[in-house]
Every structure is written in structure tokens, then in C-alpha cells.
PDB file of N, CA and C in Angstrom:
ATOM      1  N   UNK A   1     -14.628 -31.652   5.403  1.00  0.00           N
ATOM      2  CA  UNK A   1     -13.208 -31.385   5.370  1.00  0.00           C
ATOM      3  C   UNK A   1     -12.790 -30.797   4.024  1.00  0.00           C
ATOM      4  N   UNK A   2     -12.982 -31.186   2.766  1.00  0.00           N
ATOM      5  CA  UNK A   2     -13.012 -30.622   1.780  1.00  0.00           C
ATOM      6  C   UNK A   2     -13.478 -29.840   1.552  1.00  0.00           C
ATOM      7  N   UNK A   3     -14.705 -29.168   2.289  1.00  0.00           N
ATOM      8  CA  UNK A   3     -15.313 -27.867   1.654  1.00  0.00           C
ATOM      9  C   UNK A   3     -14.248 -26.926   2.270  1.00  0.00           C
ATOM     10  N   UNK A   4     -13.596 -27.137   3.765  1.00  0.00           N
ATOM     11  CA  UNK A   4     -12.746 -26.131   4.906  1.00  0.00           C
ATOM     12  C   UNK A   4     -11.377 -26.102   3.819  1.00  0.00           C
ATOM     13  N   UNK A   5     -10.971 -26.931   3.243  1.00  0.00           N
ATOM     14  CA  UNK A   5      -9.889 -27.053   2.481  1.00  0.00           C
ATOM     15  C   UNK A   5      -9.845 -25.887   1.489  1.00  0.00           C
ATOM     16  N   UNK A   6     -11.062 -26.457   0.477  1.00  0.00           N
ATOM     17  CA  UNK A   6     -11.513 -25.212  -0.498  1.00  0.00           C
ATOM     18  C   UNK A   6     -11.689 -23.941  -0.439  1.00  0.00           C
ATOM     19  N   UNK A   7     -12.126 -23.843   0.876  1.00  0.00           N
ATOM     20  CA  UNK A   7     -13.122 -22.558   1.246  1.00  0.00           C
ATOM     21  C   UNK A   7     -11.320 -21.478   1.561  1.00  0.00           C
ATOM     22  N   UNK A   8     -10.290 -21.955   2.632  1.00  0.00           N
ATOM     23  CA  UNK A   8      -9.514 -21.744   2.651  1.00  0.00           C
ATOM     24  C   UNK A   8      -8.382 -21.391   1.462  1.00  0.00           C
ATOM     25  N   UNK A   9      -8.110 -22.293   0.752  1.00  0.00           N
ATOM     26  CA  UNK A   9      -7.786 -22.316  -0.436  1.00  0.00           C
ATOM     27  C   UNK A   9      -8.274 -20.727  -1.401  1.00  0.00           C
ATOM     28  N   UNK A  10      -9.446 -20.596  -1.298  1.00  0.00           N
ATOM     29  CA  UNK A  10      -9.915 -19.523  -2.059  1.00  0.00           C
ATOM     30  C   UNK A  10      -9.615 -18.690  -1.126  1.00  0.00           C
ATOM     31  N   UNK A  11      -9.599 -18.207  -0.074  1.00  0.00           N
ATOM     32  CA  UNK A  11      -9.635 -17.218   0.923  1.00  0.00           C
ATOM     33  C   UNK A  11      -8.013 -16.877   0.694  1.00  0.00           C
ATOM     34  N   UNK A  12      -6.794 -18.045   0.523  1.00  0.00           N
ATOM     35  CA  UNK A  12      -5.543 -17.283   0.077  1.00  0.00           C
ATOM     36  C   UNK A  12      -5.569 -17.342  -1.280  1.00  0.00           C
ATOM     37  N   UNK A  13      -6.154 -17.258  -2.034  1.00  0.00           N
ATOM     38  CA  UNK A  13      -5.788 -16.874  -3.593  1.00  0.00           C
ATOM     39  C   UNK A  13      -6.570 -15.521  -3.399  1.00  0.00           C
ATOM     40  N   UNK A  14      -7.294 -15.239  -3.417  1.00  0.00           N
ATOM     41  CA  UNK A  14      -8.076 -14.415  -2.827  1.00  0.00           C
ATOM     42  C   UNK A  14      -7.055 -12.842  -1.913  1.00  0.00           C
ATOM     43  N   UNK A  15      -6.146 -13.243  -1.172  1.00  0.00           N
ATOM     44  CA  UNK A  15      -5.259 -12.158  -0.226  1.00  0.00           C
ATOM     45  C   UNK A  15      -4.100 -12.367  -1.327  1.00  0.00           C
ATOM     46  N   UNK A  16      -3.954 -13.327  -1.838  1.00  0.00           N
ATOM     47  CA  UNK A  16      -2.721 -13.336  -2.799  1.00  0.00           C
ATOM     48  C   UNK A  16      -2.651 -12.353  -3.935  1.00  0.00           C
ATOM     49  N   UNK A  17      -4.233 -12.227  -4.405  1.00  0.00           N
ATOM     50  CA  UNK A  17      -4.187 -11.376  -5.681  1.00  0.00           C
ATOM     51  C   UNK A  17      -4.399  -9.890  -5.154  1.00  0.00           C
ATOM     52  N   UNK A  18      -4.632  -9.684  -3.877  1.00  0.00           N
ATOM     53  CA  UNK A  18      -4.573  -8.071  -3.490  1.00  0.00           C
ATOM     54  C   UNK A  18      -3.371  -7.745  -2.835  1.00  0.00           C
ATOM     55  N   UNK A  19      -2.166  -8.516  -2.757  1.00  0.00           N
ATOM     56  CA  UNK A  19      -0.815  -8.135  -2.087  1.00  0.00           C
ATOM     57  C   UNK A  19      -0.580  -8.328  -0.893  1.00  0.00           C
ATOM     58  N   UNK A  20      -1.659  -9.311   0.030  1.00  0.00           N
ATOM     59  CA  UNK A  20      -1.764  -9.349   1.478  1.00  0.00           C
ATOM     60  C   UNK A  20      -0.575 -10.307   1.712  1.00  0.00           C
ATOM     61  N   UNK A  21       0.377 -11.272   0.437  1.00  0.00           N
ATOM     62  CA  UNK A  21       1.292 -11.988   0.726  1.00  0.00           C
ATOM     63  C   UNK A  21       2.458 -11.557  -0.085  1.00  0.00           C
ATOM     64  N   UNK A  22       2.132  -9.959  -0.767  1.00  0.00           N
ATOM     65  CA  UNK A  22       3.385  -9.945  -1.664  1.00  0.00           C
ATOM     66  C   UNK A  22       4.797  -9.547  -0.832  1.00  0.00           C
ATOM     67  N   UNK A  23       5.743  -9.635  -1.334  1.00  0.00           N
ATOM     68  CA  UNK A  23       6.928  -9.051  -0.623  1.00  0.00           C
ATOM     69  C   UNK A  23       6.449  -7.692  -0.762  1.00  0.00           C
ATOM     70  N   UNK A  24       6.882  -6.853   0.410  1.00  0.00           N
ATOM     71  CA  UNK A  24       7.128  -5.506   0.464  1.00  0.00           C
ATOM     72  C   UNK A  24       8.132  -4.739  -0.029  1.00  0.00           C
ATOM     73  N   UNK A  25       7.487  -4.126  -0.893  1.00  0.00           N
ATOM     74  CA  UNK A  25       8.491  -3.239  -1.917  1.00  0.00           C
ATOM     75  C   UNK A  25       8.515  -2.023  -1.688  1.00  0.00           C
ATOM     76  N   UNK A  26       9.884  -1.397  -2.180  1.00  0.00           N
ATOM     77  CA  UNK A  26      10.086  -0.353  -1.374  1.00  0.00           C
ATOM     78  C   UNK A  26       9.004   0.984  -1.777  1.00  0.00           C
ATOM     79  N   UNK A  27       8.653   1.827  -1.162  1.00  0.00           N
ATOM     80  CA  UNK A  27       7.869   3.107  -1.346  1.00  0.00           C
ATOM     81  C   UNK A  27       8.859   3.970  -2.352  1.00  0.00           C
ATOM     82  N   UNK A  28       8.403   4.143  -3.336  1.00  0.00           N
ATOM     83  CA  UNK A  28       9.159   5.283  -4.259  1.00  0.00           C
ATOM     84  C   UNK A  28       9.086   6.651  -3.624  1.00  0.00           C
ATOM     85  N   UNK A  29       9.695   7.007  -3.520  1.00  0.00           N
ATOM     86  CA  UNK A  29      10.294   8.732  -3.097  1.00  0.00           C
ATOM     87  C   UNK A  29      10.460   9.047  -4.249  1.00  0.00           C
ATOM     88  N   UNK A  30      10.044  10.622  -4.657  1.00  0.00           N
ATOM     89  CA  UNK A  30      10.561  11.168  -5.600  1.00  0.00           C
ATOM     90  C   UNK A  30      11.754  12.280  -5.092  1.00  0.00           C
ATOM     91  N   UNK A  31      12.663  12.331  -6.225  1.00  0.00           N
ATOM     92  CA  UNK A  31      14.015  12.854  -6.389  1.00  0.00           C
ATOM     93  C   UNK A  31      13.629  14.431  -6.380  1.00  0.00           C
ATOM     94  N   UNK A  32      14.752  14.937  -5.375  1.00  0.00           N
ATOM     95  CA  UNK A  32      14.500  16.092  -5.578  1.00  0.00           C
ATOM     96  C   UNK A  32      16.336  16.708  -5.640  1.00  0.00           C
ATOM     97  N   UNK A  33      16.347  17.863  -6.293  1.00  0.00           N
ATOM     98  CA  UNK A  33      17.732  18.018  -6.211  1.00  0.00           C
ATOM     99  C   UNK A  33      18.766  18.386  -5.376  1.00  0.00           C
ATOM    100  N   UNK A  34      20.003  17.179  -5.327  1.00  0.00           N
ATOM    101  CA  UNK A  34      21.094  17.599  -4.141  1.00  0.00           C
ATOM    102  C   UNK A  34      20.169  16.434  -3.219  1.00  0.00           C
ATOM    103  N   UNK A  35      19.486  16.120  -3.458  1.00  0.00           N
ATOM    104  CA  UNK A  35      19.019  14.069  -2.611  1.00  0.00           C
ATOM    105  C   UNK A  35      20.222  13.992  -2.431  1.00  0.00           C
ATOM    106  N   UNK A  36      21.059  13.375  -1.734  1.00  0.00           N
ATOM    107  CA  UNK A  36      22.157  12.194  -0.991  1.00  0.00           C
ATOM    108  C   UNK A  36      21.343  11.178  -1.675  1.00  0.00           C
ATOM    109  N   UNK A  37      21.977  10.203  -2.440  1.00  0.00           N
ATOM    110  CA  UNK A  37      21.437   8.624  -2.936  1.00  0.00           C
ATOM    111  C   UNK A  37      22.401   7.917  -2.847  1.00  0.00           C
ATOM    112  N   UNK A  38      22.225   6.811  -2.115  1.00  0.00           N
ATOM    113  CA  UNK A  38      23.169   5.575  -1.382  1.00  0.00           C
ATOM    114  C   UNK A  38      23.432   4.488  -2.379  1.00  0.00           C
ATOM    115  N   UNK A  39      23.651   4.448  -3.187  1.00  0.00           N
ATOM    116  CA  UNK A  39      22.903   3.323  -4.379  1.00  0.00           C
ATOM    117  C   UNK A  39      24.466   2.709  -4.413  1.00  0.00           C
ATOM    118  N   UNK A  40      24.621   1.333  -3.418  1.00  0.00           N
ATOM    119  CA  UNK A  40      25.354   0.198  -3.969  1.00  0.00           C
ATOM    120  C   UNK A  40      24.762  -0.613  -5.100  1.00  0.00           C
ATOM    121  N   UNK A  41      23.955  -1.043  -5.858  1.00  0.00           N
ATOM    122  CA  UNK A  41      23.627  -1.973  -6.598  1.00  0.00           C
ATOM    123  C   UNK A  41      21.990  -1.662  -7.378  1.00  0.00           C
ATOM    124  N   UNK A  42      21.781  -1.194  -8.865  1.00  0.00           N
ATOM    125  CA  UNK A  42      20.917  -0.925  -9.167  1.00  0.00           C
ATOM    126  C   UNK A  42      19.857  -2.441  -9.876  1.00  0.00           C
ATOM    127  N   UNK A  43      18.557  -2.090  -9.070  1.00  0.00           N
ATOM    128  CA  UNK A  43      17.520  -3.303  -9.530  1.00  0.00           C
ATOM    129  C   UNK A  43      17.146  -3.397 -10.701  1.00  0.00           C
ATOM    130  N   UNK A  44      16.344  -2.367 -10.660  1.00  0.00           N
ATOM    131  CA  UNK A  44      15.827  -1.819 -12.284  1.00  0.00           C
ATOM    132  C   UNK A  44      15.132  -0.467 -12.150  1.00  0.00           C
ATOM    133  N   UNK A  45      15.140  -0.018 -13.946  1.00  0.00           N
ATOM    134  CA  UNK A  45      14.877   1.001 -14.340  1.00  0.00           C
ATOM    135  C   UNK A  45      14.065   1.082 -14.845  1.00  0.00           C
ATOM    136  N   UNK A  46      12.487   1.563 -14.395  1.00  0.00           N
ATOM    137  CA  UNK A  46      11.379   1.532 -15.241  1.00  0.00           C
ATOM    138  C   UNK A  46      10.795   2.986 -15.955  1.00  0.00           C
ATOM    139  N   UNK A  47      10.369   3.172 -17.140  1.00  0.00           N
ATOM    140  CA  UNK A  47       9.793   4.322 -17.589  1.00  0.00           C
ATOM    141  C   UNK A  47       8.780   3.414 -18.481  1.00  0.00           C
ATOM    142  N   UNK A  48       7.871   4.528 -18.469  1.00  0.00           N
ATOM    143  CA  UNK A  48       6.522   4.237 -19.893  1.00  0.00           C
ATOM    144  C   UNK A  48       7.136   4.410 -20.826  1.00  0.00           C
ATOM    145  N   UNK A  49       6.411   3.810 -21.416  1.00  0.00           N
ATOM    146  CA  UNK A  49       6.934   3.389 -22.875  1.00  0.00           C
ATOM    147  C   UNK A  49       6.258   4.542 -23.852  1.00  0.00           C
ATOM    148  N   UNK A  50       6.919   5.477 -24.533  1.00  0.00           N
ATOM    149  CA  UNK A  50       6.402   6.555 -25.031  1.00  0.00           C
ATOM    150  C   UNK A  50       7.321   6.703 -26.558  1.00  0.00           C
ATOM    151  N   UNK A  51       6.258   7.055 -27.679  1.00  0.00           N
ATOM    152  CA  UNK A  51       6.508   7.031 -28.647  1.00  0.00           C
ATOM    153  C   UNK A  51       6.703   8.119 -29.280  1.00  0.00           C
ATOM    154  N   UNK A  52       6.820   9.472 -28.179  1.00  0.00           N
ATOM    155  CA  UNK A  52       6.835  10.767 -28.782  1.00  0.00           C
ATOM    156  C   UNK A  52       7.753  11.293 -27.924  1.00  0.00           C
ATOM    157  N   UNK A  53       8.591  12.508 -27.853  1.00  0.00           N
ATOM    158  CA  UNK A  53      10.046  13.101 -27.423  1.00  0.00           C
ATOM    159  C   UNK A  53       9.436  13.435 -26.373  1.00  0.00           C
ATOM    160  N   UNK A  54       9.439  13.107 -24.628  1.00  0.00           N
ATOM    161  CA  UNK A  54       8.223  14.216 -24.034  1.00  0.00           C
ATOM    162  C   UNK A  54       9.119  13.589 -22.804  1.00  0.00           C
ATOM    163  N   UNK A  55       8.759  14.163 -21.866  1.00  0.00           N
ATOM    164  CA  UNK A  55       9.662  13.919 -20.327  1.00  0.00           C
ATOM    165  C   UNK A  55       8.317  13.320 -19.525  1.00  0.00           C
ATOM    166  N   UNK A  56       8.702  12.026 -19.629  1.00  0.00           N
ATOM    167  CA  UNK A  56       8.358  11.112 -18.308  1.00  0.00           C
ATOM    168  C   UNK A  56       8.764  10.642 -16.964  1.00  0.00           C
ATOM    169  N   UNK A  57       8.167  10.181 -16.332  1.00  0.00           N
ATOM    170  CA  UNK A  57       8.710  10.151 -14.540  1.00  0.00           C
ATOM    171  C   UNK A  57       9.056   8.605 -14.524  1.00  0.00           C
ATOM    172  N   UNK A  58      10.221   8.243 -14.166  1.00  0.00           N
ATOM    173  CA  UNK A  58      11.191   7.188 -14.439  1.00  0.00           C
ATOM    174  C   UNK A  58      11.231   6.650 -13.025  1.00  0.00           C
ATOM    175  N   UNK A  59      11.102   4.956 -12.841  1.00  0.00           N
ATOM    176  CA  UNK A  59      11.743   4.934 -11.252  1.00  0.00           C
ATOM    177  C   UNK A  59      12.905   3.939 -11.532  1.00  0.00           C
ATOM    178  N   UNK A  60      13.783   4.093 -10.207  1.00  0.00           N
ATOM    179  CA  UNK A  60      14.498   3.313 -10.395  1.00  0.00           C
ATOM    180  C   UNK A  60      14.367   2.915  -8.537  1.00  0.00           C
ATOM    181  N   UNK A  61      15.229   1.446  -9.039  1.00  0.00           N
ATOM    182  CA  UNK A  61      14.554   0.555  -7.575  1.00  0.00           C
ATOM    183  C   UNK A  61      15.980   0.419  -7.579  1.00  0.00           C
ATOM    184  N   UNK A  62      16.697   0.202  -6.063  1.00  0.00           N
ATOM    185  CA  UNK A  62      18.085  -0.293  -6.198  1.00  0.00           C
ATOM    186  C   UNK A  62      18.350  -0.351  -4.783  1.00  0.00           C
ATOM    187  N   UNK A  63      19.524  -1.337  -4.160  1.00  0.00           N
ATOM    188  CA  UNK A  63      19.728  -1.643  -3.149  1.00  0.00           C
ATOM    189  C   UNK A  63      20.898  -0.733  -2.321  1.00  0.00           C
ATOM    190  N   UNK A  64      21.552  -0.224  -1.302  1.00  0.00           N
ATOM    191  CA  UNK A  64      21.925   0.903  -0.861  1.00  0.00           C
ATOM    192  C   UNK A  64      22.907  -0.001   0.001  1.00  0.00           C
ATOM    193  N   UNK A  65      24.099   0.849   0.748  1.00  0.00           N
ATOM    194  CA  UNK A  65      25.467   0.118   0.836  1.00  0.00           C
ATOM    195  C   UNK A  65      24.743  -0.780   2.439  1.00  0.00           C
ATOM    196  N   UNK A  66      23.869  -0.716   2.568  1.00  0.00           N
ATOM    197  CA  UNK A  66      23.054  -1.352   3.957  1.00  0.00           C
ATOM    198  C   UNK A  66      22.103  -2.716   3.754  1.00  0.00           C
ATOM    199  N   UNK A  67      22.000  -2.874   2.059  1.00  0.00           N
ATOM    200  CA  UNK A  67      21.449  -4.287   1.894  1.00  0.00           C
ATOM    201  C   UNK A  67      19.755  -3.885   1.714  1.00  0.00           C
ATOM    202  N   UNK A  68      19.579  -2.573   2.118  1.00  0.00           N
ATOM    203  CA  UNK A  68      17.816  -1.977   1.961  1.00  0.00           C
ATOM    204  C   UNK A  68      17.622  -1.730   0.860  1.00  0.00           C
ATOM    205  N   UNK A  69      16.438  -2.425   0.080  1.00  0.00           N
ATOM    206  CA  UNK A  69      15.946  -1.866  -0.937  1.00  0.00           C
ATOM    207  C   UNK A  69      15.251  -0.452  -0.905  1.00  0.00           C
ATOM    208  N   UNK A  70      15.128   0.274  -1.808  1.00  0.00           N
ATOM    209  CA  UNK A  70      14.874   1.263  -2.171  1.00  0.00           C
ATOM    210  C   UNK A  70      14.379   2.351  -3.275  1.00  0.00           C
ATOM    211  N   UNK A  71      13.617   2.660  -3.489  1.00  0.00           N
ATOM    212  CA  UNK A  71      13.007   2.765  -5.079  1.00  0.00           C
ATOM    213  C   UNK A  71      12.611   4.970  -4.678  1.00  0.00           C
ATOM    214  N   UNK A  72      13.180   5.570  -5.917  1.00  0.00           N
ATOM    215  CA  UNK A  72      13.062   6.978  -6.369  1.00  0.00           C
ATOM    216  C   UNK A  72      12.599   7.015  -7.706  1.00  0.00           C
ATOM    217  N   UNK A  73      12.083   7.714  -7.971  1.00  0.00           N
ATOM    218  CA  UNK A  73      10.958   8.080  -9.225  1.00  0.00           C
ATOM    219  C   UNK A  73      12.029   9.667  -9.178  1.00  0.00           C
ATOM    220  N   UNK A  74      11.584   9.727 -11.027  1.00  0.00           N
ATOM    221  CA  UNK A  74      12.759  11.382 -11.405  1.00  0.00           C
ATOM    222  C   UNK A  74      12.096  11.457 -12.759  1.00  0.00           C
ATOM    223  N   UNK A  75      12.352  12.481 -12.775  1.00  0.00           N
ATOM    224  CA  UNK A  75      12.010  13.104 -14.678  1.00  0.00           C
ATOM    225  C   UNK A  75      12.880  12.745 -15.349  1.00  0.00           C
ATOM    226  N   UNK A  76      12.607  12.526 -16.434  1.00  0.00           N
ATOM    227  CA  UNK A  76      13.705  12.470 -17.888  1.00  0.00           C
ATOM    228  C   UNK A  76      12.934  12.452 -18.713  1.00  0.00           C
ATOM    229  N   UNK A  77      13.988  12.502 -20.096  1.00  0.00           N
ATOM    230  CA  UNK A  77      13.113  12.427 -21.500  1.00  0.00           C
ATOM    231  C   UNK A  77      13.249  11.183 -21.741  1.00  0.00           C
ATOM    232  N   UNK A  78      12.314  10.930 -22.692  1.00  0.00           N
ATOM    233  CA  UNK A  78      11.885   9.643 -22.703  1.00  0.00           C
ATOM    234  C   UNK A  78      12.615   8.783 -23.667  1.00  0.00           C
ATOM    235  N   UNK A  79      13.068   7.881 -24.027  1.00  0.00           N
ATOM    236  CA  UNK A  79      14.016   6.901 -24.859  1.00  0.00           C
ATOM    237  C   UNK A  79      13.586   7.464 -26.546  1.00  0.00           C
ATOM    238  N   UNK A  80      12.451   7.489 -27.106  1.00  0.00           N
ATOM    239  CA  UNK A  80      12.179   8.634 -28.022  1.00  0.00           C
ATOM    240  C   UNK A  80      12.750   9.676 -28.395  1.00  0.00           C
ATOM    241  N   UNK A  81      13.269  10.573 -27.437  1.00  0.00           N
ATOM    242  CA  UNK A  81      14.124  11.613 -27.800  1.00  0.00           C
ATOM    243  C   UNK A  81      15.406  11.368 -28.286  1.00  0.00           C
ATOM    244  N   UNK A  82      15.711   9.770 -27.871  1.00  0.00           N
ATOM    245  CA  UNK A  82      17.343   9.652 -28.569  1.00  0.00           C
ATOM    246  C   UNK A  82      17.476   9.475 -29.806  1.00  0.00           C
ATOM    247  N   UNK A  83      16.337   9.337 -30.692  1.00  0.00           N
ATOM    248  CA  UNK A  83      15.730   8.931 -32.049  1.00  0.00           C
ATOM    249  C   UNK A  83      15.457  10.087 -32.823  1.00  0.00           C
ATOM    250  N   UNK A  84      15.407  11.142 -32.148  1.00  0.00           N
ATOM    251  CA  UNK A  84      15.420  12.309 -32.415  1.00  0.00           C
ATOM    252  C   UNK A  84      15.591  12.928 -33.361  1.00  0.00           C
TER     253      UNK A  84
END
């Protein structure tokens, strides 16, 4: 009984660390111009972290007037350039 316990046990840590139990997050679309974007409520805003003035691909994740999450990736310059 303890080995079925264990054996199990490892078998979900195991699907846990490859995403077989993560929440489903939304598919990033990238932005193209004149997109329609629905954006009631923004999640977050991610970019790399860059130490030189240069245009990186930014996503942002955010929820839409329907309660659906939703995530678009876009160019910008990078937080660096405001240092400028």
C-alpha cells in the first residue's frame, strides 16, 4: 500500500512539473496593427529585462469585457531607453 501511495505520489509531482495540472493560460497572439483589443482589466506586463536602448517583444496578459483571459505580445523599446 505504501509503495501504490508513493509510486502515485511521484507520478503527480512528476505531471505537475510538466503543466499536465497547470491552469491554462491564455495563448499569446501577437499584435498587429488596427487589432480590435477588448481589454476590461490588465494582468500584467512582461518584457526582458534589457540593459541597452533596443526594442523588445513585450506581452501583456489581461482580462476582456467577457471575463476571458487573454495574453498579446508587441514591440517596444525597452525601459532602458527612458534612461536615455
Amino acid at each position: 500500500m505504501k509503495r501504490t501511495i508513493a509510486t502515485t505520489a511521484l507520478l503527480l509531482a512528476g505531471l505537475a512539473s510538466t503543466g499536465a495540472f497547470a491552469a491554462k493560460s491564455a495563448e499569446a497572439v501577437p499584435y498587429r496593427y488596427g487589432m480590435p483589443l477588448d481589454v476590461a482589466r490588465v494582468i500584467s506586463i512582461d518584457e526582458p529585462n534589457s540593459f541597452t536602448c533596443e526594442t523588445v517583444q513585450a506581452k501583456m496578459t489581461y482580462i476582456d469585457s467577457n471575463g476571458t483571459e487573454k495574453s498579446v505580445t508587441y514591440l517596444k523599446e525597452s525601459s532602458a531607453c527612458a534612461n536615455s
